[in-house]
Protein backbone atom coordinates (compact mmCIF):
# COMPACT_ATOMS: atom_id res chain seq x y z
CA UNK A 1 25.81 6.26 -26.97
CA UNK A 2 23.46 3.42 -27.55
CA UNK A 3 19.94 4.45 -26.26
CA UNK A 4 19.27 1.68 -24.06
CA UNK A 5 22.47 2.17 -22.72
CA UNK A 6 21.52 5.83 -21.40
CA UNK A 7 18.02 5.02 -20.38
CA UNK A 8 19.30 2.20 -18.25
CA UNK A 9 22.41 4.80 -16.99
CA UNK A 10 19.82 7.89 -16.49
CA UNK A 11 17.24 5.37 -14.60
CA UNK A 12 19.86 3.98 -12.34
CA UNK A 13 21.26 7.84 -11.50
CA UNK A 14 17.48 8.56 -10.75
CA UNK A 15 17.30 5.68 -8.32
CA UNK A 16 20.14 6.13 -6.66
CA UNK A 17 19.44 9.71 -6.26
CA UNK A 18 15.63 8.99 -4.58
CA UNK A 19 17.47 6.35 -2.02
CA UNK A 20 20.11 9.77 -0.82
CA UNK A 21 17.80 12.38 -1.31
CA UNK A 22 14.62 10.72 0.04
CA UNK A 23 13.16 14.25 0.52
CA UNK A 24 13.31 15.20 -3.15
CA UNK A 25 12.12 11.87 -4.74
CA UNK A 26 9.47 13.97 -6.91
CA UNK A 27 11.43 16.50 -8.17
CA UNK A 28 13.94 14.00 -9.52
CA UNK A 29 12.06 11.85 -10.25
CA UNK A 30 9.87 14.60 -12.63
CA UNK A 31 13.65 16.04 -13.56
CA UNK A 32 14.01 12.34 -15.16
CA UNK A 33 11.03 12.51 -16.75
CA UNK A 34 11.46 15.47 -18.99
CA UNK A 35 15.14 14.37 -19.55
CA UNK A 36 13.34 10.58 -21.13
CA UNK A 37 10.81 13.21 -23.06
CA UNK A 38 13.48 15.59 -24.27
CA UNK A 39 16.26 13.23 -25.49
CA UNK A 40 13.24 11.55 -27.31
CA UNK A 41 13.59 8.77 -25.24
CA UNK A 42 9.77 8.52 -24.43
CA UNK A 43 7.33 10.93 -26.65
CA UNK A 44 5.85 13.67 -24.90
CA UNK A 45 2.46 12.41 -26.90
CA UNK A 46 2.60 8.74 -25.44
CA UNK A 47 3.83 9.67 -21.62
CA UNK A 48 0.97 12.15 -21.34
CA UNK A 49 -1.74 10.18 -23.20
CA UNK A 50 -1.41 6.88 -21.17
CA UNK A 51 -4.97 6.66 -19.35
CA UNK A 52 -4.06 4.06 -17.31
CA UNK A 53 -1.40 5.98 -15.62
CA UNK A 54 -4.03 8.47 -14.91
CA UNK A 55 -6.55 6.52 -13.57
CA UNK A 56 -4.05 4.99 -10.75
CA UNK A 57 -3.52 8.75 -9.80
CA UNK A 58 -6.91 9.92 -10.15
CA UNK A 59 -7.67 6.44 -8.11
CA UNK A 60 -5.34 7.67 -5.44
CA UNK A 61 -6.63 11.44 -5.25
CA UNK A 62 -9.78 10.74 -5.29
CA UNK A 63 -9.14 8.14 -1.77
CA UNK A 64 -7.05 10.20 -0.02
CA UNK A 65 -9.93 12.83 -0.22
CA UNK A 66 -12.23 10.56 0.81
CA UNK A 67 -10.31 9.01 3.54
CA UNK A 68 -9.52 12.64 4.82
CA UNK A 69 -13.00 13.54 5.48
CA UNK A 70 -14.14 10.09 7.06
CA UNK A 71 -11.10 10.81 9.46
CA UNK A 72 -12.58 14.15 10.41
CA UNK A 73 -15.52 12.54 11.00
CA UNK A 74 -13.97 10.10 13.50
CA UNK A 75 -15.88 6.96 12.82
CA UNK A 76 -12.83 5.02 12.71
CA UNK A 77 -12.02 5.91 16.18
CA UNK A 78 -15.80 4.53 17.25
CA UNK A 79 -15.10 1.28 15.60
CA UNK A 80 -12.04 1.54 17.32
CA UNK A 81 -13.90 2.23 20.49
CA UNK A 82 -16.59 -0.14 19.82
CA UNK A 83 -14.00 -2.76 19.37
CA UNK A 84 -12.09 -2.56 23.12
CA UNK A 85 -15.56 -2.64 25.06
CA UNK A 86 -15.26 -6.69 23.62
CA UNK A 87 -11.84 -7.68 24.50
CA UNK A 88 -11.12 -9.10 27.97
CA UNK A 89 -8.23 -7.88 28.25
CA UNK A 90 -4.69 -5.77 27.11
CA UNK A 91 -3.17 -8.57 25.08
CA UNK A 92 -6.18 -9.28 23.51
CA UNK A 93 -6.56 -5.44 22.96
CA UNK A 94 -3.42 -5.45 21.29
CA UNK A 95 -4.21 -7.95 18.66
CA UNK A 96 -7.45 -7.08 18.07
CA UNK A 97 -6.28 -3.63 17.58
CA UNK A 98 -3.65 -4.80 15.51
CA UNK A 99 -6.66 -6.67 13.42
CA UNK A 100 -8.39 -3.68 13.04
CA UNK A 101 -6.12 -1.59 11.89
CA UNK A 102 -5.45 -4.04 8.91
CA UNK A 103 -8.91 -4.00 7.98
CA UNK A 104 -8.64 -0.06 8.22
CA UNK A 105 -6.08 -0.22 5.80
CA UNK A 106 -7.28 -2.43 3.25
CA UNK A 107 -9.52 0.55 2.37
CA UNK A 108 -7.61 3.93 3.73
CA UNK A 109 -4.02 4.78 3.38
CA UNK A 110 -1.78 2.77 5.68
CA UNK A 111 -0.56 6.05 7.24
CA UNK A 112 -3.67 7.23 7.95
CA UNK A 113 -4.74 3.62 9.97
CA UNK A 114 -1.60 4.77 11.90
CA UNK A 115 -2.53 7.83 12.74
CA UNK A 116 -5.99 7.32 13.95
CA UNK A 117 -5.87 4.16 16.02
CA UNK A 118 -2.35 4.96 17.44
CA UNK A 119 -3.80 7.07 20.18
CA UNK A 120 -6.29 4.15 21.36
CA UNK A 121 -3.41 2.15 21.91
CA UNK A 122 -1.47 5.27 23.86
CA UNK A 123 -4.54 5.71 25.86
CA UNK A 124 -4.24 1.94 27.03
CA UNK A 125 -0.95 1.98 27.77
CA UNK A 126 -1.11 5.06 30.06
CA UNK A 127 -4.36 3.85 31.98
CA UNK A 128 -2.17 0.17 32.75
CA UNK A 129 1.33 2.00 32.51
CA UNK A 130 2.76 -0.07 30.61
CA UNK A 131 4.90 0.53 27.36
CA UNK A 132 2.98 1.41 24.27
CA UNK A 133 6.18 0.86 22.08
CA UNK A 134 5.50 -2.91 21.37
CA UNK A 135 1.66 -1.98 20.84
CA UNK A 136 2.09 0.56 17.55
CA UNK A 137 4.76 -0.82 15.94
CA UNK A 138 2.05 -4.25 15.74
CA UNK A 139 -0.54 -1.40 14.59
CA UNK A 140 2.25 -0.49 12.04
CA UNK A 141 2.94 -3.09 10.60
CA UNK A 142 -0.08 -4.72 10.32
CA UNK A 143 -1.67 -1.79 8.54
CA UNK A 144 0.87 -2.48 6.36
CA UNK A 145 0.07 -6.09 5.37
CA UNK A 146 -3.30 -5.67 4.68
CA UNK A 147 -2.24 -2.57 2.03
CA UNK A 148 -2.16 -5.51 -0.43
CA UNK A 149 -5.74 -6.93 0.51
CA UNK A 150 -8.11 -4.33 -1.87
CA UNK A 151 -7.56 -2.38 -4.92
CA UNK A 152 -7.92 0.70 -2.67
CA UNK A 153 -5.56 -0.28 -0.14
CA UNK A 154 -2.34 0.83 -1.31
CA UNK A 155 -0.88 2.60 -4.01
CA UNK A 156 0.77 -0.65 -4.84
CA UNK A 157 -2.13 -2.35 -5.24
CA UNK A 158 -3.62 0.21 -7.41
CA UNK A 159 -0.74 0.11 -9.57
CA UNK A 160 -1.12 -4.01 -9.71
CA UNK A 161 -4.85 -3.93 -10.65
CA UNK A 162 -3.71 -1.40 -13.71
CA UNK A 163 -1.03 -3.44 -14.75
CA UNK A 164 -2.95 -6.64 -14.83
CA UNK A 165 -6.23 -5.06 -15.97
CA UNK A 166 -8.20 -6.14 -12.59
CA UNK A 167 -10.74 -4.69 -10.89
CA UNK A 168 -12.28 -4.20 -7.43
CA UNK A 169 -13.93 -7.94 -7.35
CA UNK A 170 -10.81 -9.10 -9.15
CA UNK A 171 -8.69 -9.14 -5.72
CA UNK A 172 -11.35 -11.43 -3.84
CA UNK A 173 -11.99 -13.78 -6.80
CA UNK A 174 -9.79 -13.75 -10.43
CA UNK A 175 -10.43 -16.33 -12.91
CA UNK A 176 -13.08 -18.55 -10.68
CA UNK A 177 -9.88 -18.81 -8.23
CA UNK A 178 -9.49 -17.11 -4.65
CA UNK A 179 -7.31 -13.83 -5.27
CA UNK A 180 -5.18 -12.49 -3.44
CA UNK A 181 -7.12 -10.95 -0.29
CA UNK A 182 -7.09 -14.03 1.00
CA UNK A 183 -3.84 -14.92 0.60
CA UNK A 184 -2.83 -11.84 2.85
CA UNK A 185 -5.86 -12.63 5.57
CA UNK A 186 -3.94 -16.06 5.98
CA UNK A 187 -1.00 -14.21 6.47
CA UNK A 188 -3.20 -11.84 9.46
CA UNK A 189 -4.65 -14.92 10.95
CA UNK A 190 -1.09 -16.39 11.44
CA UNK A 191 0.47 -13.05 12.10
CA UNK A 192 -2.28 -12.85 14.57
CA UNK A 193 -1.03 -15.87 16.43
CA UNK A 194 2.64 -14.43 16.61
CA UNK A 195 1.37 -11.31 18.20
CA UNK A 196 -0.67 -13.38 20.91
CA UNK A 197 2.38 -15.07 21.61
CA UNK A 198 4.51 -11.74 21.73
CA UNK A 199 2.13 -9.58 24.03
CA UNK A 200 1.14 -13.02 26.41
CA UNK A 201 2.17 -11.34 29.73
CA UNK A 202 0.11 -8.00 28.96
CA UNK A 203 -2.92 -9.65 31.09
CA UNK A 204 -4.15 -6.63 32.89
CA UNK A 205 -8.07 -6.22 32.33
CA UNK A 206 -9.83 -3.30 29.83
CA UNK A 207 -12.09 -0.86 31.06
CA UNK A 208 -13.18 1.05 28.13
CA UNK A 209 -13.49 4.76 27.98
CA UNK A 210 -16.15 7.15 26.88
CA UNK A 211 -17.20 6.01 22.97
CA UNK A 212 -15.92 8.58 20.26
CA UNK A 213 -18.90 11.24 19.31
CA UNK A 214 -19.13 10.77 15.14
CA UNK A 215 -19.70 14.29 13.66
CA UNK A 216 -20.33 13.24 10.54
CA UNK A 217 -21.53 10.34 8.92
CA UNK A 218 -21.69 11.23 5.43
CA UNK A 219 -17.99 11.03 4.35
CA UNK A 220 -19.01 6.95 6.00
CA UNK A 221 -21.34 6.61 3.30
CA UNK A 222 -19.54 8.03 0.65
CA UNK A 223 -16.77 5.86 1.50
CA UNK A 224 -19.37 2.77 1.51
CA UNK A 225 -20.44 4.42 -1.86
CA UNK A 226 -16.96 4.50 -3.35
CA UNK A 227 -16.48 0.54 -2.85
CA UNK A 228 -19.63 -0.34 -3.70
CA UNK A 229 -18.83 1.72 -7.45
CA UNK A 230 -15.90 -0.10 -7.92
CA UNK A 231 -17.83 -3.27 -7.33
CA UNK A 232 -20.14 -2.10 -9.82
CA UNK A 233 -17.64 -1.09 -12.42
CA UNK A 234 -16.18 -4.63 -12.15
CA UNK A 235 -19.13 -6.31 -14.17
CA UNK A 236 -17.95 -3.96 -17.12
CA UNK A 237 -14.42 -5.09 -19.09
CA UNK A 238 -14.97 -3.15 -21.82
CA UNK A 239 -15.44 0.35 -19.73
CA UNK A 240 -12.87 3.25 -20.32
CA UNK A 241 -9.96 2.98 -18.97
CA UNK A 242 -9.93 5.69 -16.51
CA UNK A 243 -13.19 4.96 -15.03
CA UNK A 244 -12.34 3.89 -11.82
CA UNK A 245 -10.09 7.27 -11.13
CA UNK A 246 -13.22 9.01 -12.13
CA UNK A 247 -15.47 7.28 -9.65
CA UNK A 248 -12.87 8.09 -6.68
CA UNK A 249 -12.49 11.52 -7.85
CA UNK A 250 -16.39 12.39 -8.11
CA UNK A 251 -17.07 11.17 -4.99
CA UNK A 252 -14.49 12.72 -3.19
CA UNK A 253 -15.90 15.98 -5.18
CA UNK A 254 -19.43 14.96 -3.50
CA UNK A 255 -18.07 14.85 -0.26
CA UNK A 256 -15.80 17.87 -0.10
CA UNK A 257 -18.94 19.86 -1.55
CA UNK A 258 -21.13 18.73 1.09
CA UNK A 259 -18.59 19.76 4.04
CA UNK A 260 -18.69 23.23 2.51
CA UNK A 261 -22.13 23.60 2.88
CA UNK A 262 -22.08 22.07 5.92
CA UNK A 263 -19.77 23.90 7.35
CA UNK A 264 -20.60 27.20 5.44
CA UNK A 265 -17.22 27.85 4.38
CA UNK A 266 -14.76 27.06 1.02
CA UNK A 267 -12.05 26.76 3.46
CA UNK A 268 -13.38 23.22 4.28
CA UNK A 269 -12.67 22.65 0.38
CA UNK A 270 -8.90 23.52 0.97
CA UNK A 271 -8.71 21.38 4.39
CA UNK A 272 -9.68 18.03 2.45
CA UNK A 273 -7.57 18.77 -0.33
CA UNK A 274 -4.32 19.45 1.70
CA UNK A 275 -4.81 16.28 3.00
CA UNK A 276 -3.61 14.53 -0.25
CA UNK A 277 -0.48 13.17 -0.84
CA UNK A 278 1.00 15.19 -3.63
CA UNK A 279 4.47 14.04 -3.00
CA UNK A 280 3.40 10.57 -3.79
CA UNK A 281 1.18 11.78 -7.38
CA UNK A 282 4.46 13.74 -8.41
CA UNK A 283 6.79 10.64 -8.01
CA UNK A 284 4.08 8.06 -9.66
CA UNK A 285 4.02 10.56 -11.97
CA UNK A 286 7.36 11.44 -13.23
CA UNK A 287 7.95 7.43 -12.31
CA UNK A 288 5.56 5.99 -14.98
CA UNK A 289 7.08 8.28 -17.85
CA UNK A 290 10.58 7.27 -16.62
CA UNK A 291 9.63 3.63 -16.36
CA UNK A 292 7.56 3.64 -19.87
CA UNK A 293 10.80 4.90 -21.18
CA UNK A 294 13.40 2.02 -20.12
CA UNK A 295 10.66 0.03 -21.21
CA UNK A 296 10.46 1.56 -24.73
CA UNK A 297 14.27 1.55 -25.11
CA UNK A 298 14.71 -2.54 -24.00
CA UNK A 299 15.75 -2.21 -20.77
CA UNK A 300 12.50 -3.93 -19.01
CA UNK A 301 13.18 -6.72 -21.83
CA UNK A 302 16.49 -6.64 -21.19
CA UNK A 303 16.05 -7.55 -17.49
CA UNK A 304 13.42 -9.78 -18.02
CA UNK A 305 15.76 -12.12 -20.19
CA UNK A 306 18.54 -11.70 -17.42
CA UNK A 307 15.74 -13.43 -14.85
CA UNK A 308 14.90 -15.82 -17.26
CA UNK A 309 18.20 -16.82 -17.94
CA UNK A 310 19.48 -16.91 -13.97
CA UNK A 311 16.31 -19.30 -13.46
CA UNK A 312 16.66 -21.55 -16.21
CA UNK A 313 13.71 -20.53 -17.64
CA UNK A 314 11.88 -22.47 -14.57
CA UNK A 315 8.29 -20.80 -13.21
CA UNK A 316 8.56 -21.27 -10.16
CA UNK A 317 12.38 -20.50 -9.97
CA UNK A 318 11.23 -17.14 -11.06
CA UNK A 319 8.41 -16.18 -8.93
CA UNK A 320 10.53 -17.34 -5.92
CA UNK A 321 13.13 -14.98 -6.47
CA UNK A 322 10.72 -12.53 -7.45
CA UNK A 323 8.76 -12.71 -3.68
CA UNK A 324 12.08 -13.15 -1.60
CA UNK A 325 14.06 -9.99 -3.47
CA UNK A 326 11.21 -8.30 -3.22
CA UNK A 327 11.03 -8.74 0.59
CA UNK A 328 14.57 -7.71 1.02
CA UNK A 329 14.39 -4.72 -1.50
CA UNK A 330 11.34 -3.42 0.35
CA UNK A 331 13.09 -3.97 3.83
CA UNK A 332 15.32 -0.77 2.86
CA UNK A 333 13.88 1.03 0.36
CA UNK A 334 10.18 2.39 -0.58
CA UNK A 335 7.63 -0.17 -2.16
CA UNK A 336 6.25 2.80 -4.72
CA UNK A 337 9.41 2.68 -6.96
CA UNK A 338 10.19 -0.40 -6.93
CA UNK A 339 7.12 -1.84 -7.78
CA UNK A 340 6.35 0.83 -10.56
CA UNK A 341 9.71 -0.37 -12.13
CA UNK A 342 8.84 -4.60 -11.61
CA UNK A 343 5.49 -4.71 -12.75
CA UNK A 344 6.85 -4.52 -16.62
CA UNK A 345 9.94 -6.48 -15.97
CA UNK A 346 6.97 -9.19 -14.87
CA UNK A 347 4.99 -8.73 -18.02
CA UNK A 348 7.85 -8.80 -19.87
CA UNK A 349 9.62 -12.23 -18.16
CA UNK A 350 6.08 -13.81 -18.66
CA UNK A 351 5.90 -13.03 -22.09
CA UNK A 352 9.06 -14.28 -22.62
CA UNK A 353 8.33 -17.99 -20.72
CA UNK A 354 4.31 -18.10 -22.14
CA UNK A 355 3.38 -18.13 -19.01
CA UNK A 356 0.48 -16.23 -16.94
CA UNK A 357 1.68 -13.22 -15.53
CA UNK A 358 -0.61 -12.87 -12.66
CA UNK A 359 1.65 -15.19 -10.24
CA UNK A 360 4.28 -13.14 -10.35
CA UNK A 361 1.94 -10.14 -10.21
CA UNK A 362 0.76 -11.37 -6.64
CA UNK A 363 4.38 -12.66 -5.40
CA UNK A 364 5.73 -8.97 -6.41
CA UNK A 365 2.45 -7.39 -4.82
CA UNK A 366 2.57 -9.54 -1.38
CA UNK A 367 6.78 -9.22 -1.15
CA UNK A 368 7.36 -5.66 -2.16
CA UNK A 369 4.17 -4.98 0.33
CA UNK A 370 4.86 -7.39 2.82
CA UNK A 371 8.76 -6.71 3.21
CA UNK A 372 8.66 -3.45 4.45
CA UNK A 373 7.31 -4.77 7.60
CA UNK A 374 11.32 -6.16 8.36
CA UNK A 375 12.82 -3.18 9.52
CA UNK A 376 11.80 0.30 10.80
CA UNK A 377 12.44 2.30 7.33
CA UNK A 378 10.98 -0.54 5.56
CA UNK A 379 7.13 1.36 5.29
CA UNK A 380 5.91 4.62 5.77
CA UNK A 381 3.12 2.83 8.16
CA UNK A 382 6.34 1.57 10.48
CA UNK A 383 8.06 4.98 10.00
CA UNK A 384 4.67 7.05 11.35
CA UNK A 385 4.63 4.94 14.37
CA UNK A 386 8.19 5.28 15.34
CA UNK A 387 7.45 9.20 15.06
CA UNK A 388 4.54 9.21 17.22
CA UNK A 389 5.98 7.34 19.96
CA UNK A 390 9.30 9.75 19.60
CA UNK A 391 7.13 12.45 19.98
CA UNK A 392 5.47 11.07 23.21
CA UNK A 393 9.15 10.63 24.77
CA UNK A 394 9.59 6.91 23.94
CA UNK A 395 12.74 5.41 22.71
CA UNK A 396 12.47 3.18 20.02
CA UNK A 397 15.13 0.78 19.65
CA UNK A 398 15.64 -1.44 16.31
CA UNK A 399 15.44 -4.68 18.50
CA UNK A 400 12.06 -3.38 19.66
CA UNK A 401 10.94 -3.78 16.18
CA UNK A 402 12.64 -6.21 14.75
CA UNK A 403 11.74 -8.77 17.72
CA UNK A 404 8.24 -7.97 16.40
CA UNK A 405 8.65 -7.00 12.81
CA UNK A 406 10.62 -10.18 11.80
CA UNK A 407 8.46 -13.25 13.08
CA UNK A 408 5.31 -11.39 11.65
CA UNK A 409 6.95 -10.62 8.42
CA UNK A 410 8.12 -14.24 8.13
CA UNK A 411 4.51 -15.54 9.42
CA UNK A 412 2.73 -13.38 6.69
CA UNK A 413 5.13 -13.76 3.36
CA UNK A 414 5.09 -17.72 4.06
CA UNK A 415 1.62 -18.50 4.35
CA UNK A 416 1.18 -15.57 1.07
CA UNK A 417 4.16 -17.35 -0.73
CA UNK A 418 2.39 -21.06 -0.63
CA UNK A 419 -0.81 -19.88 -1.17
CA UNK A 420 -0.27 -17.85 -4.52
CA UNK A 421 1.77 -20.35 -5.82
CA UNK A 422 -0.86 -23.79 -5.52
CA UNK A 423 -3.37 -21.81 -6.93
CA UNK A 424 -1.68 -19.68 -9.56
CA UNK A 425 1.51 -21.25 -10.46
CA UNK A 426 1.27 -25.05 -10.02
């Protein structure tokens, strides 16, 4: 059988196997990989020597570790806090929630934002009995948006800055032009205005609550430390490749070092480092060998040529199927995968036109991230909300979250859709 004929067979069976068996979407995704490595498909050497694939999942170690201990620490909860003693009243608690769990998230794991400002918003809806449902799926889903803001704030976006050789700066400024943070905080400030209009009868005043006692304000500092790094690292295009892993990883090394002696135990060692996502490092994993391999067989090319061809070789043709299918992809199945397997077909249909990758870059970035926000399995931010409030005894119907998640999604991808194409594609 022709070889690009079986890679593109074998990586369709492994997709379709990850959307039915959403439980075992590392182990077949590594069972994949070694099939690619042992038919020849993709050299052991080259799938195991790639440094950029290892810095995204150092990168994403390293966070999670980081992110684990600030959690502990609860400072997010006193911004949290320190945030509701300024609003007047529950609709503007809401939002401004809503706010700050996006700006949580552009720096710590969407799930995470999810899991520590959720109960703020369950604590407001008991005092003023009223129902909390609307209130975290708009935490949800905006945690979600802003995944796309920072290099650290999504494994997406970690995987983007790889592919497109960017660093931490690169996402507020690329090439002397706005980048794409602030093509997703146009999309919050609009989104921001749907969510006033959705939550305008919640009027009932805010008393706050005792502030949140911080434990710990080192794992704060390393977090400060870990941004400020990547900042630093930015001023350096020649550096290793793996660098910025490295920096996540040592300081989450730092950190986990100074809870043990803190707490005068190596069990604190084992907390932090249950905390990370394996599940997700085993699928990137086997999903970059499996990817590098349709790519080395033609299959990324060969798909590349098919867009090129349905477009009519037009630019902007292109990137607006690109942010649209993306949407609708990511409304029903995980961002991870797909964008893993894009982000060459991108390359690939820009090589193909001359053009500058980088706008299709950001309209696959701000779709695949942005789209999951349409439906309730769209994100695993949307999909940790709907489980807390299950657990606390409330229903959750899908017209409670589509009546939110659709006019935000729509209010976020527009704005994103305009922005990155005047300044990157026009």
């Amino acid at each position: 059988m022709n070889p690009m004929i079986l890679a593109l067979i074998l990586f369709a069976l492994t997709y379709v196997l990850m959307l039915v068996f959403q439980k075992y979407r590392p182990i077949i995704a590594l069972t994949s990989a070694v099939i690619f490595i042992v038919t020849g498909m993709m050299p052991l050497g080259e799938a195991l020597s790639n440094m950029d694939s290892w810095n995204v999942l150092l990168m994403i170690a390293g966070t999670m570790g980081t992110v684990a201990l600030m959690i502990e620490s609860k400072m997010p909860a006193l911004l949290a806090d320190l945030l509701i003693e300024k609003v007047p009243n529950v609709k503007w608690a809401v939002v401004m929630l809503s706010l700050f769990a996006g700006i949580v998230s552009a720096f710590i794991d969407n799930v995470a934002t999810v899991l520590m400002i959720a109960p703020i918003a369950l604590a407001i809806a008991k005092k003023f009995d009223i129902n909390p449902v609307g209130m975290i799926i708009a935490i949800a889903v905006s945690s979600n948006l802003q995944g796309a803001a920072t290099l650290v704030g999504d494994t997406t976006s970690i995987m983007l800055g790889q592919a497109a050789n960017m660093d931490f700066l690169d996402f507020f400024v690329f090439n002397g032009k706005p980048g794409i943070f602030f093509a997703v905080e146009l999309g919050a400030l609009i989104s921001a205005i749907i969510l006033l209009f959705l939550f305008r009868k919640e009027t009932d005043k805010v008393q706050p609550g005792e502030r949140t006692k911080v434990t710990n304000y080192v794992p704060t500092v390393l977090m400060l430390l870990t941004v400020a790094l990547l900042i630093g690292a930015s001023v350096f295009p020649s550096k290793p490749a793996i660098t910025n892993g490295v920096i996540c990883c040592v300081i989450m090394v730092i950190g986990v070092i100074y809870d043990c002696i803190r707490r005068k135990s190596f069990k604190a060692a084992l907390d932090t480092l249950k905390e990370i996502d394996y599940r997700t490092i085993l699928l990137l994993f086997g999903l970059f060998i499996v990817v590098g391999g349709i790519e080395a067989q033609g299959v990324v090319k060969a798909i590349a040529d098919v867009f090129q061809k349905v477009s009519g070789g037009n630019l902007f043709v292109v990137y607006t199927i690109v942010v649209w299918m993306s949407v609708i992809l990511s409304a029903f199945i995980d961002n991870i995968p797909y964008t893993a397997t894009m982000l060459p077909v991108m390359a690939s249909i820009a090589a193909n036109m001359g053009a500058d990758p980088i706008v299709l870059y950001f309209g696959l970035l701000s779709g695949a991230t942005l789209g999951g926000n349409l439906t309730p399995i769209g994100a695993s931010a949307n999909i940790t909300g709907i489980g807390i409030l299950r657990k606390e005894g409330y229903e959750v119907k899908n017209s409670d979250f589509l009546k939110i998640g659709i006019p935000f999604t729509f209010a976020a991808v527009i704005p994103a859709y305009i922005y990155i194409w005047l300044f990157y594609g026009a």
